[in-house]
Structures are given as C-alpha cells and as structure tokens.
Protein backbone atom coordinates (compact mmCIF):
# COMPACT_ATOMS: atom_id res chain seq x y z
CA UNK A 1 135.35 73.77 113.05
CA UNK A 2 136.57 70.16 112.14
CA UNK A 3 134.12 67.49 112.13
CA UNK A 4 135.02 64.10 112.68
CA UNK A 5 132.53 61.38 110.80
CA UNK A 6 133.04 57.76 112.86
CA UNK A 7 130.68 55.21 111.61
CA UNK A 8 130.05 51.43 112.57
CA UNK A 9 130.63 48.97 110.04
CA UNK A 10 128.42 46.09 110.03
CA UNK A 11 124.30 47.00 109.62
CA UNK A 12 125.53 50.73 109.44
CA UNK A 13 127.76 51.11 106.01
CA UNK A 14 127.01 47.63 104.71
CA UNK A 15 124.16 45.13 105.40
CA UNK A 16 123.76 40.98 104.81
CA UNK A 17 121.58 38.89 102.06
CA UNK A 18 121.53 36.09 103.84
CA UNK A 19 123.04 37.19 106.88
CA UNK A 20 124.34 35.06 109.82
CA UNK A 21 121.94 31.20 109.16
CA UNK A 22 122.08 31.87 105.78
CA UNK A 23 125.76 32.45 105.42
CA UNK A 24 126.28 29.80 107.13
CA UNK A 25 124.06 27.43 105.18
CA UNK A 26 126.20 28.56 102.07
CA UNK A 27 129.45 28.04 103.27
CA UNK A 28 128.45 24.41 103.98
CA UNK A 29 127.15 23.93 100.64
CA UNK A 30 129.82 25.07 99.70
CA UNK A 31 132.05 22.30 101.12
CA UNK A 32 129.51 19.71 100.94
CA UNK A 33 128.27 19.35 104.47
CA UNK A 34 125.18 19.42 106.14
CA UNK A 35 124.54 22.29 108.84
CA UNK A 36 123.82 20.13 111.73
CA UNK A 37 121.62 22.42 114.59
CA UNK A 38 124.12 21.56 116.88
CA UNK A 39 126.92 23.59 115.24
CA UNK A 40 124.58 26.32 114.33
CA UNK A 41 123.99 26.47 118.01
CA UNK A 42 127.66 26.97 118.56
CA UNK A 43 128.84 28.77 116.24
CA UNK A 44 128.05 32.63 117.41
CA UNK A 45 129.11 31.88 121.16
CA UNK A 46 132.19 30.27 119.79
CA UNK A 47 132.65 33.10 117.62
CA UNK A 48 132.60 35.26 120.35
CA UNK A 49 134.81 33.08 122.87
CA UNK A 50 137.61 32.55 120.67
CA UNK A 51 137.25 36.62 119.79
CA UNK A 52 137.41 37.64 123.32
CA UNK A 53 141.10 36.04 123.76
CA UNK A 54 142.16 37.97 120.66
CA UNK A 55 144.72 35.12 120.09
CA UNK A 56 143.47 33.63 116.39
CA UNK A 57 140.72 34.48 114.32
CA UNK A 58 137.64 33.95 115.73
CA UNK A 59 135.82 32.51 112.60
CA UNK A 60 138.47 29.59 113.15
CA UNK A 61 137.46 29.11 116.81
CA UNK A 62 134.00 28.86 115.45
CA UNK A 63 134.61 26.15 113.08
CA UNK A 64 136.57 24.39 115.36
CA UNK A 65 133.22 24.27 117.61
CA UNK A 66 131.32 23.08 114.87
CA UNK A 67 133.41 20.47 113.54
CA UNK A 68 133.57 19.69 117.59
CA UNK A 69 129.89 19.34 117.35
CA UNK A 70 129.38 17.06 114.65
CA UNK A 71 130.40 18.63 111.00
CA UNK A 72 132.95 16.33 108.86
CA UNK A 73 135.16 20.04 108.37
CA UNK A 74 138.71 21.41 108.64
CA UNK A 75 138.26 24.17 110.80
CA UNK A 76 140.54 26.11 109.00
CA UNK A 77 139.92 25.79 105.03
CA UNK A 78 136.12 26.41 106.60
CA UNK A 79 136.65 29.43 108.23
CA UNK A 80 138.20 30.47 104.66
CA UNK A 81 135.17 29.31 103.31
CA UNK A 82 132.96 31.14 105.42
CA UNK A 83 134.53 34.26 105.72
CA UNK A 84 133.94 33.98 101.86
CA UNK A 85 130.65 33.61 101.57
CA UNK A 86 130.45 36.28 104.33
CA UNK A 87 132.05 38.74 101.42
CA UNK A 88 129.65 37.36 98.81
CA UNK A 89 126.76 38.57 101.40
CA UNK A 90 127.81 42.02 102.41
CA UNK A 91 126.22 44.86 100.66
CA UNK A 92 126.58 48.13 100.06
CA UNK A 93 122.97 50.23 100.34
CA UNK A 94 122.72 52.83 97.74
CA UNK A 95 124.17 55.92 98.49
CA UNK A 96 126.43 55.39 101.31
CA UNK A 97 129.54 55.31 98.85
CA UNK A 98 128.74 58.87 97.70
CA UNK A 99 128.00 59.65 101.28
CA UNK A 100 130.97 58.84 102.34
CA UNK A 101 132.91 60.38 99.05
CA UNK A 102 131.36 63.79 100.45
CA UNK A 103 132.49 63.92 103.82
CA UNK A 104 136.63 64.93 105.00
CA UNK A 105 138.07 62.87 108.29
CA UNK A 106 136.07 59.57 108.45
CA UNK A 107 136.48 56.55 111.08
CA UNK A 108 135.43 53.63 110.87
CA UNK A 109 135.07 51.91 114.50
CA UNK A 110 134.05 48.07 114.56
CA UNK A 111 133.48 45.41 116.71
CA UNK A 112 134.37 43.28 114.21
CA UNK A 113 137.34 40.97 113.48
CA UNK A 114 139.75 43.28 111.53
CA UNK A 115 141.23 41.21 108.60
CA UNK A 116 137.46 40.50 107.42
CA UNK A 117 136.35 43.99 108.01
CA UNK A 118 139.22 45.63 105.32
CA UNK A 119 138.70 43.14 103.31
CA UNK A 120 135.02 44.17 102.96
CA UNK A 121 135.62 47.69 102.67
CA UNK A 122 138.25 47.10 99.93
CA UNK A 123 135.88 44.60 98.06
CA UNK A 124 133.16 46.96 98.35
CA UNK A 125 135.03 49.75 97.39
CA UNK A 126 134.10 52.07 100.46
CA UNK A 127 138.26 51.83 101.88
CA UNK A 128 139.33 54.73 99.14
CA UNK A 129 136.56 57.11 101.37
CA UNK A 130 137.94 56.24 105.08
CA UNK A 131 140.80 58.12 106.49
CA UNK A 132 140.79 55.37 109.28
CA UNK A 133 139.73 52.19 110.80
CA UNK A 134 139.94 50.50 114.03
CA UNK A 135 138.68 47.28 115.35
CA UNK A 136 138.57 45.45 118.04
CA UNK A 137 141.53 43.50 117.69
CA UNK A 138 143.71 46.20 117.01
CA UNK A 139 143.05 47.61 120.70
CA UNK A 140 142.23 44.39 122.15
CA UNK A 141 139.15 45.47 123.62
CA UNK A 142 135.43 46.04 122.05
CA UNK A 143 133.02 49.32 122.26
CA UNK A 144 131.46 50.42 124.39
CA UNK A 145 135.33 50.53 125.84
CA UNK A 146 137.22 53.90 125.69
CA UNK A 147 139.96 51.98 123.79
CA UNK A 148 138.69 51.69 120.90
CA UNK A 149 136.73 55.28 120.37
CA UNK A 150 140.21 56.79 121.86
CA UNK A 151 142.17 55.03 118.78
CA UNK A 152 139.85 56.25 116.11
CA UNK A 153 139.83 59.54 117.38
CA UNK A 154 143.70 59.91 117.63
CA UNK A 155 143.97 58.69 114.19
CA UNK A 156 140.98 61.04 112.62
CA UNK A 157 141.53 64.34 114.82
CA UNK A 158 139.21 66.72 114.58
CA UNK A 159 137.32 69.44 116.57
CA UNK A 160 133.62 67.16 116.89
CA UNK A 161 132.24 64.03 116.13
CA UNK A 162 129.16 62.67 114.76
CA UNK A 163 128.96 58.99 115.50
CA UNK A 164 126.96 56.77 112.98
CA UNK A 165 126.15 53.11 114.47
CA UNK A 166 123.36 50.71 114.50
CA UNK A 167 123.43 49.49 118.70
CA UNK A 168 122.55 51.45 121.22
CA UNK A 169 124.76 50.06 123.70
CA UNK A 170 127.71 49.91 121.38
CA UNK A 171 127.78 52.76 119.71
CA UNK A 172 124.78 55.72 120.62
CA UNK A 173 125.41 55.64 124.29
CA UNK A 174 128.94 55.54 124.52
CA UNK A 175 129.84 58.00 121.73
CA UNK A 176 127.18 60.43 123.78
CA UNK A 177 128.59 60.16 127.04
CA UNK A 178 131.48 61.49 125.15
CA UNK A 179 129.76 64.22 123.90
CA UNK A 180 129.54 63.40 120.51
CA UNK A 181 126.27 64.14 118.17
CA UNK A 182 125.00 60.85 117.06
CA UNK A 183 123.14 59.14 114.21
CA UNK A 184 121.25 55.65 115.01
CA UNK A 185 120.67 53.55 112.23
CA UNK A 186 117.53 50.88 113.12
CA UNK A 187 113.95 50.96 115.07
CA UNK A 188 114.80 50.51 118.68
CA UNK A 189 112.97 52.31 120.66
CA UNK A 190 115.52 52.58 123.31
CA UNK A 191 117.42 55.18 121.13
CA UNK A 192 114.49 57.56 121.48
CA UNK A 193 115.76 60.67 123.63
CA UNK A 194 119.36 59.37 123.06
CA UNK A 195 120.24 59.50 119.37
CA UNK A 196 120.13 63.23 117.97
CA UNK A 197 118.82 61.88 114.79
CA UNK A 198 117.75 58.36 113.42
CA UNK A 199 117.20 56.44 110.38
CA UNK A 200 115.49 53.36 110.11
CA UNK A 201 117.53 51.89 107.25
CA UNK A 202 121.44 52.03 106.13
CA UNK A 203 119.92 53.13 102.93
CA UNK A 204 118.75 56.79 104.23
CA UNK A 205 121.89 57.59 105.27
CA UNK A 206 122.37 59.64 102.49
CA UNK A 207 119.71 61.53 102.94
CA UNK A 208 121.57 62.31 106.75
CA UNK A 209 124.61 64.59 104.87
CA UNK A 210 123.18 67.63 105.46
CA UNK A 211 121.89 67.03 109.40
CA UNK A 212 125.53 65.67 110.11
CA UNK A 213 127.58 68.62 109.23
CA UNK A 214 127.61 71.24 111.57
C-alpha cells in the first residue's frame, strides 16, 4: 500500500526565533523605523485582508496598512524587508530533514503565501525531500477547504495519507473527515480523541517515522 506523507509548513516542519512581534521589530530596524503599536495592530488583519483577495502579496497589503498607520515606509521595499527577516527567523528543528529524507510521496499543504513558503523550503534545504507543495494561493482558497487537500493529493497520489499539521481546525479535523490518519504537532487539548497520535514539539517528529508508516 502507498502512503501519502502531507505535512503543514509553518510550526510543523519549521518554527520562528522571534516569530511574528519580533520579526517585525527586526525588519524595522532594519530600515530604520520605529514599530509604532498602531501598525503592529494592523499588520496581521491586513495580512490576512489583502491575502483573502489573492490579488498581490499579502505582506505588501500589510505594509501598506502600516505605513497607513503611521510608519515613514515604502510598502513595497518593506515587505522585501520583512519577508527577509521572516527567512532569517525560520528554523529547521533537528531531525525533520532526515525525516523527511526517509519517507517516498510527501506534500506539503500551507496556508501560507506561496512565493515565501518555497523560498523557505529551498533556503532551508527541506524542497530536495518534497515531491509537492500547494498553498493557498495556488487554489485560491485556504484549509480547511477541499481545494487545497484535493490539489496535494492529485499531485502526491497514493493509496493513504497521514496528515502532519499543527491546528486543529486547519489541518487534524479536516484531513480526518477525509479519512486520513493524522499527526498533531502542539498541546491543545482539543486534539485529544481527534489526532491518532501527537507530539508536543516539531522537534519529535522524528521520533513519529515509525508510527506514520503503515
């Protein structure tokens, strides 16, 4: 039987020191501007806003806000910025490469905003290990949707699934309801009963290997 490995991207294969305030803070250090709280207010709804029309990249739409909210910035030589220091944050826990090295037919579904996501696998070095990767601007529509499960699943065929992902909502549920076995990466208790196995750090996936093949 063929086994299909899909796993999340972001808090699932690679994590964030700083993550979100603190990346932030750095990319306006970077430029030489204070973070005013007024932009760090905006900034993840405007994120998301701009995302949802899937018409420009949504770390421009945030900068935009921000600059509309008080920061001396060019929205777009900031969103370059950012999306740079977002890179410098992203790591890759120990043993998830060689996870990933060991398993045949792996997906990669993300929510996130697909130029910045290959970029980080190919920076990271974890791209030469995926057969495939979809996000949500390459179906125009985010999990828990069909669209974008249905997309990596066309493009990594195989008999089962095990899906690997760090939100409930987003990822356990879903891939579940579609009959998949599933791996939950955090503490929530709301995966309890749901997940068929769970880890409470990125870094123990590779200790997983053996309970996700069949």
């Amino acid at each position: 039987m063929t086994v299909g490995y899909l796993f999340d991207l972001d808090k699932t294969l690679v994590t964030y020191e700083p993550e979100v305030p603190g990346i932030f803070r750095n990319a306006c250090a970077e430029v030489g501007v204070e973070p005013t709280p007024e932009a760090v207010d905006t900034l993840a709804p405007s994120y998301v806003e701009t995302f949802l029309e899937f018409e420009e990249s949504p770390y421009v739409g945030a900068a935009r806000a921000a600059r509309d909210a008080g920061m001396d910035i060019d929205p777009e030589s900031f969103a370059d910025t950012y999306v740079d220091a977002e890179i410098e944050a992203t790591h890759v826990p120990e043993g998830v490469g060689n996870l990933l090295a060991s398993l045949e037919h792996v997906g990669v579904v993300t929510n996130g905003y697909g130029p910045v996501q290959r970029r980080k696998l190919a920076e990271k070095g974890l791209d030469a290990h995926i057969d495939a990767l979809v996000c949500a601007d390459d179906v125009e529509a985010f999990k828990p949707d069909d669209a974008p499960f249905d997309a990596i699943t066309d493009a990594v065929p195989a008999d089962d699934y095990v899906m690997v992902g760090d939100n409930v909502n987003y990822d356990i549920r879903p891939a579940a309801e579609r009959g998949y076995r599933t791996v939950f990466v955090g503490d929530a208790a709301d995966a309890e009963g749901l997940a068929d196995h769970r880890v409470s750090d990125p870094s123990d996936l590779a200790q997983m290997s053996t309970m996700m093949r069949p």
